[in-house]
C-alpha atoms as a PDB file:
ATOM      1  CA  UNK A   1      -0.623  36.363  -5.460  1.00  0.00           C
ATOM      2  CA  UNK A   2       0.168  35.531  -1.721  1.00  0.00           C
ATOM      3  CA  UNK A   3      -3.786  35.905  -0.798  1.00  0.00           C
ATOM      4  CA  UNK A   4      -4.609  32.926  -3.564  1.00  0.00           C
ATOM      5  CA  UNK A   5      -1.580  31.016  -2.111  1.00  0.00           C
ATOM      6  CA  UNK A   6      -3.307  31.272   1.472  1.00  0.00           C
ATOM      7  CA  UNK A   7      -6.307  30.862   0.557  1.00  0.00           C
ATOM      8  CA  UNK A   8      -4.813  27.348  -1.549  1.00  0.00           C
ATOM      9  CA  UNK A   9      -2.800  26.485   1.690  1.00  0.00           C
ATOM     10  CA  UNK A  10      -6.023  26.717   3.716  1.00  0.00           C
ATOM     11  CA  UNK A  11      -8.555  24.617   1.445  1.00  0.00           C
ATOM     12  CA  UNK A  12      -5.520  21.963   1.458  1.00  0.00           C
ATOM     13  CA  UNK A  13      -5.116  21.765   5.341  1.00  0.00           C
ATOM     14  CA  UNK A  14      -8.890  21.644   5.322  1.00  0.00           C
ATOM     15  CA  UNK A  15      -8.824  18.837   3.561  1.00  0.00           C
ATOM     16  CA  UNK A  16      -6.462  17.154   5.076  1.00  0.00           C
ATOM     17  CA  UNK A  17      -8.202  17.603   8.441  1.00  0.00           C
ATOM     18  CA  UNK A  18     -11.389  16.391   7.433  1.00  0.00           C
ATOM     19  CA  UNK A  19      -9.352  13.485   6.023  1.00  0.00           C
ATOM     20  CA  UNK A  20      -7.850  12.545   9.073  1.00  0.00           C
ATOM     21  CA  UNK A  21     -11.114  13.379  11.295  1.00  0.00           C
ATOM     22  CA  UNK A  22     -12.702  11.028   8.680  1.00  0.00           C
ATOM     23  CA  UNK A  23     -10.505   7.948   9.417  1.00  0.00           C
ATOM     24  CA  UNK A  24     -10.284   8.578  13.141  1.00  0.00           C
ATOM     25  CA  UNK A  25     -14.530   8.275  13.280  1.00  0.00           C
ATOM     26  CA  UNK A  26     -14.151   5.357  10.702  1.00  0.00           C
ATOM     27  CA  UNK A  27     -11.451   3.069  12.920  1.00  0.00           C
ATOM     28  CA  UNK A  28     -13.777   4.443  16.186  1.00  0.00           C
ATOM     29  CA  UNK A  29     -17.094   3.039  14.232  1.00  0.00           C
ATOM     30  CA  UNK A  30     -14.651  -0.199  13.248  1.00  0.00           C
ATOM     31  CA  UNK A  31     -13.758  -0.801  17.318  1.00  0.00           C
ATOM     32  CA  UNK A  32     -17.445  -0.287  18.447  1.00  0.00           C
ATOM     33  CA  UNK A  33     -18.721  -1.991  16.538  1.00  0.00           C
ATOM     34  CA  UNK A  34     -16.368  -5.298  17.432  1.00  0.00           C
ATOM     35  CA  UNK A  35     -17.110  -4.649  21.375  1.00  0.00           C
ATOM     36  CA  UNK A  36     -20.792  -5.007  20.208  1.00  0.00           C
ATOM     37  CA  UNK A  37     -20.461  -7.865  18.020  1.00  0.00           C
ATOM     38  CA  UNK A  38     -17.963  -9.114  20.739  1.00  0.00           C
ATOM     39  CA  UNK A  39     -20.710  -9.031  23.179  1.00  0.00           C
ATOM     40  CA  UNK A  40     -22.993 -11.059  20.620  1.00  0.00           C
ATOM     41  CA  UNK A  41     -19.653 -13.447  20.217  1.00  0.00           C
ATOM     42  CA  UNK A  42     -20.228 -14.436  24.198  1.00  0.00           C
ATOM     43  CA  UNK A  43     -16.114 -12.795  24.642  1.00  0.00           C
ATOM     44  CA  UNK A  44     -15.670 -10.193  27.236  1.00  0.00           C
ATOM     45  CA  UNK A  45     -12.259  -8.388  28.856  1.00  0.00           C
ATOM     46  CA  UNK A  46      -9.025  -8.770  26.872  1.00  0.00           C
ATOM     47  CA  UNK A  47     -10.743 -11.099  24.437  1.00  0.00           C
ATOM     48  CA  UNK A  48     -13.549  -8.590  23.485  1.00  0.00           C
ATOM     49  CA  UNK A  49     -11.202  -5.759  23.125  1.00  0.00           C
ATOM     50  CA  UNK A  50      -8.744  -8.209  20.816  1.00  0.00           C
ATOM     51  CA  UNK A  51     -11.501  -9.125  18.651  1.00  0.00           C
ATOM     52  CA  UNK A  52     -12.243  -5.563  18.376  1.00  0.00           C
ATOM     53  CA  UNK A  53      -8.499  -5.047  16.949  1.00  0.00           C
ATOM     54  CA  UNK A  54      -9.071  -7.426  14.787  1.00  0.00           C
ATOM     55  CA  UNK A  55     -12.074  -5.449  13.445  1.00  0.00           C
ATOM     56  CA  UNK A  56     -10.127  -2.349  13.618  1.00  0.00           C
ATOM     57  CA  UNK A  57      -7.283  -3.875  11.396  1.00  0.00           C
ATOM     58  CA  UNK A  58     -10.091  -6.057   9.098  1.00  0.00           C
ATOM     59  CA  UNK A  59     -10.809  -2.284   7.481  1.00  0.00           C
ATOM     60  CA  UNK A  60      -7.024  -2.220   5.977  1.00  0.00           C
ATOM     61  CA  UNK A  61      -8.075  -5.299   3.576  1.00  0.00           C
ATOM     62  CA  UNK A  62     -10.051  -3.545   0.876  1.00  0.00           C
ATOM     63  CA  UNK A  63     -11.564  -0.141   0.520  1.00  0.00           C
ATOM     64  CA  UNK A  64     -14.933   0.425   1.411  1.00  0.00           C
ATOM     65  CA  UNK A  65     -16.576  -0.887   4.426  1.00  0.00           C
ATOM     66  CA  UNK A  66     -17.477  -4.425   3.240  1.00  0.00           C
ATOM     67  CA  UNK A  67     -14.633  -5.720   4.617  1.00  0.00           C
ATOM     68  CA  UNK A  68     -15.316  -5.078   7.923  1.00  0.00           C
ATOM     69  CA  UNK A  69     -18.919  -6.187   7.311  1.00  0.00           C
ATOM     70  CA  UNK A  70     -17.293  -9.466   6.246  1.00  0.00           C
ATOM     71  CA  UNK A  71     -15.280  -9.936   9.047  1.00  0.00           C
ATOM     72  CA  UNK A  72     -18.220  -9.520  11.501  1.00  0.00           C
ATOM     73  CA  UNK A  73     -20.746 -11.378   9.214  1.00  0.00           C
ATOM     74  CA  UNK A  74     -18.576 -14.340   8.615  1.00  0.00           C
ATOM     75  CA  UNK A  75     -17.777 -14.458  12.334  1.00  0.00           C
ATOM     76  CA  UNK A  76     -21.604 -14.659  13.534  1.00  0.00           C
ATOM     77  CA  UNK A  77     -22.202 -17.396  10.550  1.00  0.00           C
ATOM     78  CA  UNK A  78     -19.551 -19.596  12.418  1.00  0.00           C
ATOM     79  CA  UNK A  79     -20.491 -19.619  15.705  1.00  0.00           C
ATOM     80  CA  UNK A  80     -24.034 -18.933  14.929  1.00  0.00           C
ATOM     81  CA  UNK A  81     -25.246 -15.601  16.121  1.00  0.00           C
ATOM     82  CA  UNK A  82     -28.729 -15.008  15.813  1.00  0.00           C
ATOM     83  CA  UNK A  83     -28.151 -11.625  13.804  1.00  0.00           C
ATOM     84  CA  UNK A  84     -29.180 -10.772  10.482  1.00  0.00           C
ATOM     85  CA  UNK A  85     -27.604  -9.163   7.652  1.00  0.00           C
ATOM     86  CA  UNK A  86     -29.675  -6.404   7.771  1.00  0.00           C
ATOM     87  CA  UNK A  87     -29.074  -6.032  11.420  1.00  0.00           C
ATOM     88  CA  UNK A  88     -25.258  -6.083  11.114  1.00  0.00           C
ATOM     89  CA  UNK A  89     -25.126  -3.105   8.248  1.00  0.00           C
ATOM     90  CA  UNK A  90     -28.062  -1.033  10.764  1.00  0.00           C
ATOM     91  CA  UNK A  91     -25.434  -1.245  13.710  1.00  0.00           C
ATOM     92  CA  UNK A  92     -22.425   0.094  11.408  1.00  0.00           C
ATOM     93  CA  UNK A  93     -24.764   2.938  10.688  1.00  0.00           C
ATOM     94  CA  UNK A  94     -25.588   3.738  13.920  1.00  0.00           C
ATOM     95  CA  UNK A  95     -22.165   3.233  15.322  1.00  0.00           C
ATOM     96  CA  UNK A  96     -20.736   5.509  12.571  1.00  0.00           C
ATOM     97  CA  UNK A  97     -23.063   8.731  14.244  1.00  0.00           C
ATOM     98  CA  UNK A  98     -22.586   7.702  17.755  1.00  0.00           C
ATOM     99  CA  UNK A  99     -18.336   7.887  16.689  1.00  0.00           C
ATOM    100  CA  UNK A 100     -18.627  10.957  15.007  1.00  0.00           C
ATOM    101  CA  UNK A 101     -20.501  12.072  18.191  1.00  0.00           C
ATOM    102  CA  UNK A 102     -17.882  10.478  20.267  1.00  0.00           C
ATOM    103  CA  UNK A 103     -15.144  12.635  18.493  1.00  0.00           C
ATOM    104  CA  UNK A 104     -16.777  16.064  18.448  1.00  0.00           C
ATOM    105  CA  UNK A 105     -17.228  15.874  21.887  1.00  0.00           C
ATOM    106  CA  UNK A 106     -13.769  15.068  22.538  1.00  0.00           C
END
């Protein structure tokens, strides 16, 4: 009985560590990708890495990632960025592999 209780114990912490690694390459994807669109926003120093908070917490507002695709979207309507949707959901893509590359590496 112990064995199947191990073996339980270590699918669960599996889990729970592919959990965790899963929301630490998430909020990674979330803060690169607000230094890039930060970049596109004209900010730079402490004001690039606040807006990139605020792209970090933007993911807490609904699940899924349209949220943060909302945030960022609705940001380059306003002050015009010359970005298209398209665009936008490509660069959450791409930033989602180079974070999970960031994070195996670390």
């Amino acid at each position: 009985m112990s064995t199947l209780e191990d073996r339980k114990k270590g699918f669960e912490e599996k889990y729970a560590h592919d959990k965790e690694f899963e929301f630490k390459v998430v909020a990674r994807r979330n803060k690169l990708l607000g230094l890039w669109a930060a970049e596109k926003l004209g900010l730079d120093g402490e004001d690039a890495a606040a807006y990139a908070r605020e792209v970090i917490e933007s993911d807490f507002e609904e699940a899924g990632h349209e949220d943060v695709f909302n945030k960022v979207w609705g940001d380059f309507q306003a002050k015009s960025v010359d970005q298209s949707e398209h665009q936008v959901r490509r660069q959450m893509a791409d930033l989602l592999e180079e974070a999970k590359h960031q994070l195996y590496e670390e």
